[in-house]
Protein backbone atom coordinates (compact mmCIF):
# COMPACT_ATOMS: atom_id res chain seq x y z
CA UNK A 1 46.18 -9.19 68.27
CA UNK A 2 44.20 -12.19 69.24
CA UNK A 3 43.87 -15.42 67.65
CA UNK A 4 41.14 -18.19 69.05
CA UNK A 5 41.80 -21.46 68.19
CA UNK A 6 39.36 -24.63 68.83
CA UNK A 7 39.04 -27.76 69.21
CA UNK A 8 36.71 -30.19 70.41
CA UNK A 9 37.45 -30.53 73.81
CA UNK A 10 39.37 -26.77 74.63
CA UNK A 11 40.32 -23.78 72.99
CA UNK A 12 43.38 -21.42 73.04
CA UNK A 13 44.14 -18.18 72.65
CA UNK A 14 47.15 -16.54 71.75
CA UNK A 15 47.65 -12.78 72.23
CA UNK A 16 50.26 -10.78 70.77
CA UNK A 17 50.77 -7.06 71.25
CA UNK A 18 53.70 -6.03 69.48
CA UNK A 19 56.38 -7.05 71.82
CA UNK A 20 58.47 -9.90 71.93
CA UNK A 21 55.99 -12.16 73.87
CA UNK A 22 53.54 -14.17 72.92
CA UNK A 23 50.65 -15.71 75.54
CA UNK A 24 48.93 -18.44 75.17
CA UNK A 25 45.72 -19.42 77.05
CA UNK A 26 43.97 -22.96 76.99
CA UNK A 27 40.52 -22.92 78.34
CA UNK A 28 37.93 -25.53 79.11
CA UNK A 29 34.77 -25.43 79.74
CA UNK A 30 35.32 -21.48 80.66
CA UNK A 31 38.02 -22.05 83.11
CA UNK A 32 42.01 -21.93 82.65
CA UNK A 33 44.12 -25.07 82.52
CA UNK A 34 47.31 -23.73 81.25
CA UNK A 35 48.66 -20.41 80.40
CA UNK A 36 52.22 -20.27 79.14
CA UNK A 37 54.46 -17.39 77.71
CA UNK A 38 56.38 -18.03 74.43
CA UNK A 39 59.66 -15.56 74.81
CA UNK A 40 61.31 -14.30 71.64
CA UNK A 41 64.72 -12.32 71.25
CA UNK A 42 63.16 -10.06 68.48
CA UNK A 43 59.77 -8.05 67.56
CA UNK A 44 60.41 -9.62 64.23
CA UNK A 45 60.52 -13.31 65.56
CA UNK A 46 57.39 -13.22 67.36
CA UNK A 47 55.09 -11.06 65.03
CA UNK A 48 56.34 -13.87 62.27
CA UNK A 49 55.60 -16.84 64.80
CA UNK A 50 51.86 -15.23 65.47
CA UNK A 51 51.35 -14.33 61.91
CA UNK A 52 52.32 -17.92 60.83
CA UNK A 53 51.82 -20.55 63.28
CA UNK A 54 48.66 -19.21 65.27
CA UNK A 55 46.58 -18.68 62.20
CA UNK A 56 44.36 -20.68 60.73
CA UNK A 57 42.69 -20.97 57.48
């Protein structure tokens, strides 16, 4: 799963694919400025973190 998410000056996008990592991208202007990893212990953990923190209504 990917979520976009922007704002006025950059976007990011988290993908999630079922694991127990979750990667988030921040773009500007079409080029990478950061790219991180957020590490869970459980499948659980991180679909629950994608499902409720990196969507928006």
């Amino acid at each position: 799963m990917t979520k976009d998410i922007s704002y006025p000056d950059y976007y990011d996008c988290y993908e999630y694919h079922g694991n127990t990592t979750i990667e988030l991208t921040r773009r500007q202007d079409g080029m990478i400025i950061w790219r991180d990893w957020i590490l869970f212990d459980t499948v659980e953990e991180a679909a629950a973190y994608f499902n409720d923190a990196c969507v928006m209504n």
